[in-house]
Protein backbone atom coordinates (compact mmCIF):
# COMPACT_ATOMS: atom_id res chain seq x y z
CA UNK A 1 113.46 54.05 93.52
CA UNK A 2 109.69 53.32 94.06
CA UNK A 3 107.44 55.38 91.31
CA UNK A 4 106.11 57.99 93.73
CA UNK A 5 109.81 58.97 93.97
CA UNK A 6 110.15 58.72 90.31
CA UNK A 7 107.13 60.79 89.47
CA UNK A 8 108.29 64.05 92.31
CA UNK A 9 109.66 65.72 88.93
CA UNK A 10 106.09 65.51 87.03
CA UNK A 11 104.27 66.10 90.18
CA UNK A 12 105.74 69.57 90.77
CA UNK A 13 106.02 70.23 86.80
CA UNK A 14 102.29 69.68 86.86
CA UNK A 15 101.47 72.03 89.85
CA UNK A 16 103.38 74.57 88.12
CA UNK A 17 101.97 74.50 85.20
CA UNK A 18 98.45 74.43 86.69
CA UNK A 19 98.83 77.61 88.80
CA UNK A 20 100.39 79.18 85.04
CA UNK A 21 103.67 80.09 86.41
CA UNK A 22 106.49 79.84 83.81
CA UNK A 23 109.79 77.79 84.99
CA UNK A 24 111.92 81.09 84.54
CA UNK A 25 109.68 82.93 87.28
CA UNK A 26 109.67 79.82 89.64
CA UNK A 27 113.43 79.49 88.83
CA UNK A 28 113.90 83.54 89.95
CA UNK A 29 111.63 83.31 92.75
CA UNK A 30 113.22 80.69 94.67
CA UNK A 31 116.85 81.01 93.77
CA UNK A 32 117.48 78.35 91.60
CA UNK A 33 118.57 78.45 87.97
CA UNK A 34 116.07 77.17 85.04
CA UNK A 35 118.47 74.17 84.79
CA UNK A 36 117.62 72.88 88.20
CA UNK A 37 114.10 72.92 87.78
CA UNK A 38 114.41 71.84 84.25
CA UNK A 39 116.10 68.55 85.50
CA UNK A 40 114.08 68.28 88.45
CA UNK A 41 110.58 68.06 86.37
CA UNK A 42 112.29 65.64 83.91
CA UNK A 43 113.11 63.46 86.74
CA UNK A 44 116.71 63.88 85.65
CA UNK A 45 117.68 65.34 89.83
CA UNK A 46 115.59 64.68 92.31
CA UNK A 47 114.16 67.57 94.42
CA UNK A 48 115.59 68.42 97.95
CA UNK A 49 112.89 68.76 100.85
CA UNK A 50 113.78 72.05 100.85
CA UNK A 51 113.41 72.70 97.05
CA UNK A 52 109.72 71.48 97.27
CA UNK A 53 109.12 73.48 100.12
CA UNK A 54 110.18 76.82 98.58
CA UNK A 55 107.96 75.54 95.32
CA UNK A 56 104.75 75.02 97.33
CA UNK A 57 105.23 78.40 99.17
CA UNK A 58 105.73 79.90 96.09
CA UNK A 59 103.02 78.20 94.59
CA UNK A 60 100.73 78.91 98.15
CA UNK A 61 100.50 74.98 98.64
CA UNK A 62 101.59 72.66 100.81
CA UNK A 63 104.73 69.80 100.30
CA UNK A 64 102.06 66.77 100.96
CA UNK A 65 100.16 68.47 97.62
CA UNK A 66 103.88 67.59 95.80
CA UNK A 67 103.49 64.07 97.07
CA UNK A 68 100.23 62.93 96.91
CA UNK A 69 100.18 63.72 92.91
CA UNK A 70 103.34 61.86 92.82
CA UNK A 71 101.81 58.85 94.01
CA UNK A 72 98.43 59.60 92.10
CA UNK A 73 100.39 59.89 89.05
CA UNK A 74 102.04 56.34 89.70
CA UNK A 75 98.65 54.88 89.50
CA UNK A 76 97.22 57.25 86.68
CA UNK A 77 99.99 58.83 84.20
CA UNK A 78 97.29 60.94 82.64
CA UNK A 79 96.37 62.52 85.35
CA UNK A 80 98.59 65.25 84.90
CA UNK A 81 95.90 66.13 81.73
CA UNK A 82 92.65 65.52 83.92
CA UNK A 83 94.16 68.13 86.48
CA UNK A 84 95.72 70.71 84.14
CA UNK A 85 92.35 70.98 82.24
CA UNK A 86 90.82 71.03 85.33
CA UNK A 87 92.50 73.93 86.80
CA UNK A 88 92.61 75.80 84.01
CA UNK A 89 88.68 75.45 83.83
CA UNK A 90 88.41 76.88 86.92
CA UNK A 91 90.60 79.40 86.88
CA UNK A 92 88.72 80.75 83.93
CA UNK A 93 85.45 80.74 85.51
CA UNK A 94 86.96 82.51 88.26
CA UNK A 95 88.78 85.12 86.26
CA UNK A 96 85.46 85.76 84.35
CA UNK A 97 83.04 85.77 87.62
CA UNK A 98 85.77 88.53 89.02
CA UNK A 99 85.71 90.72 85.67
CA UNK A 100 82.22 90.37 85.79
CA UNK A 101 81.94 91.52 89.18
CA UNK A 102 83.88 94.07 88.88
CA UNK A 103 82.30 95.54 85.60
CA UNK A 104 79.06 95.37 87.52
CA UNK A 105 80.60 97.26 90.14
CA UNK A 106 82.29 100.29 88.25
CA UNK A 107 78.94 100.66 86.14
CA UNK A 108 77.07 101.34 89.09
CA UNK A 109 79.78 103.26 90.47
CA UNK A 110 79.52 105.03 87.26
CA UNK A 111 76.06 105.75 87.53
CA UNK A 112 75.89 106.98 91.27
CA UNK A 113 78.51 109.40 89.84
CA UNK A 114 76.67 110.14 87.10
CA UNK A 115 73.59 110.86 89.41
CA UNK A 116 75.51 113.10 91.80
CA UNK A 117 74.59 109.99 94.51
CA UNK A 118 78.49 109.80 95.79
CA UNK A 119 81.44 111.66 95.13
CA UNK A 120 82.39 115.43 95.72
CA UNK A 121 79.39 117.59 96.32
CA UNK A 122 77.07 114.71 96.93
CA UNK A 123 74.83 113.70 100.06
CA UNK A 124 77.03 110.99 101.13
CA UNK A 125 80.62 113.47 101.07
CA UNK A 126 81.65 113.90 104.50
């Protein structure tokens, strides 16, 4: 069995865990028991075609994703750390940009309110 074969397990273990989804939800989402995928990222089964698809639509990626860090992960074994961190980062910049954005928003919602600039018995009510 060649190592990108070998490392389909951590590849899709990895993509889970950077898009935070816990093995019960994955497990529930694409009818397989916690077992299954617990033996599939340990490299104790080895995934069907069709169990990586349903992972990568549930995870809104595509199979060749499941594969190419499979044979990224036969050259670098700590990759798994560089792209978890990664991820992670980004997803926190993201999630704080969006909060931001949205505070920003419902304060100057607020204060058009506030000012009687939109809403019921305001100029802009149609």
């Amino acid at each position: 069995m060649s190592n990108s074969i070998q490392n389909l397990g951590k590849a899709i273990k990895l993509l889970r865990c950077s898009h935070l989804t816990d093995v019960k939800s994955l497990a529930s989402a694409i009818g397989v028991s916690v077992g299954h995928i617990n033996a599939v990222e340990a490299n104790r089964r080895l995934p069907s075609h069709d169990f990586i698809h349903k992972v990568t639509k549930y995870l809104g990626i595509e199979p060749a994703e499941v594969y190419k860090i499979a044979s990224q992960l036969s050259i670098n074994p700590d990759l798994k750390i560089d792209r978890v961190k990664s991820f992670l980062v980004n997803t926190l910049v993201n999630t704080f940009s969006n909060i931001e954005m949205f505070c920003n928003e419902d304060e100057a919602i607020y204060t058009a309110v506030k000012h009687n600039k939109i809403g019921p018995g305001s100029a802009t009510e149609t």
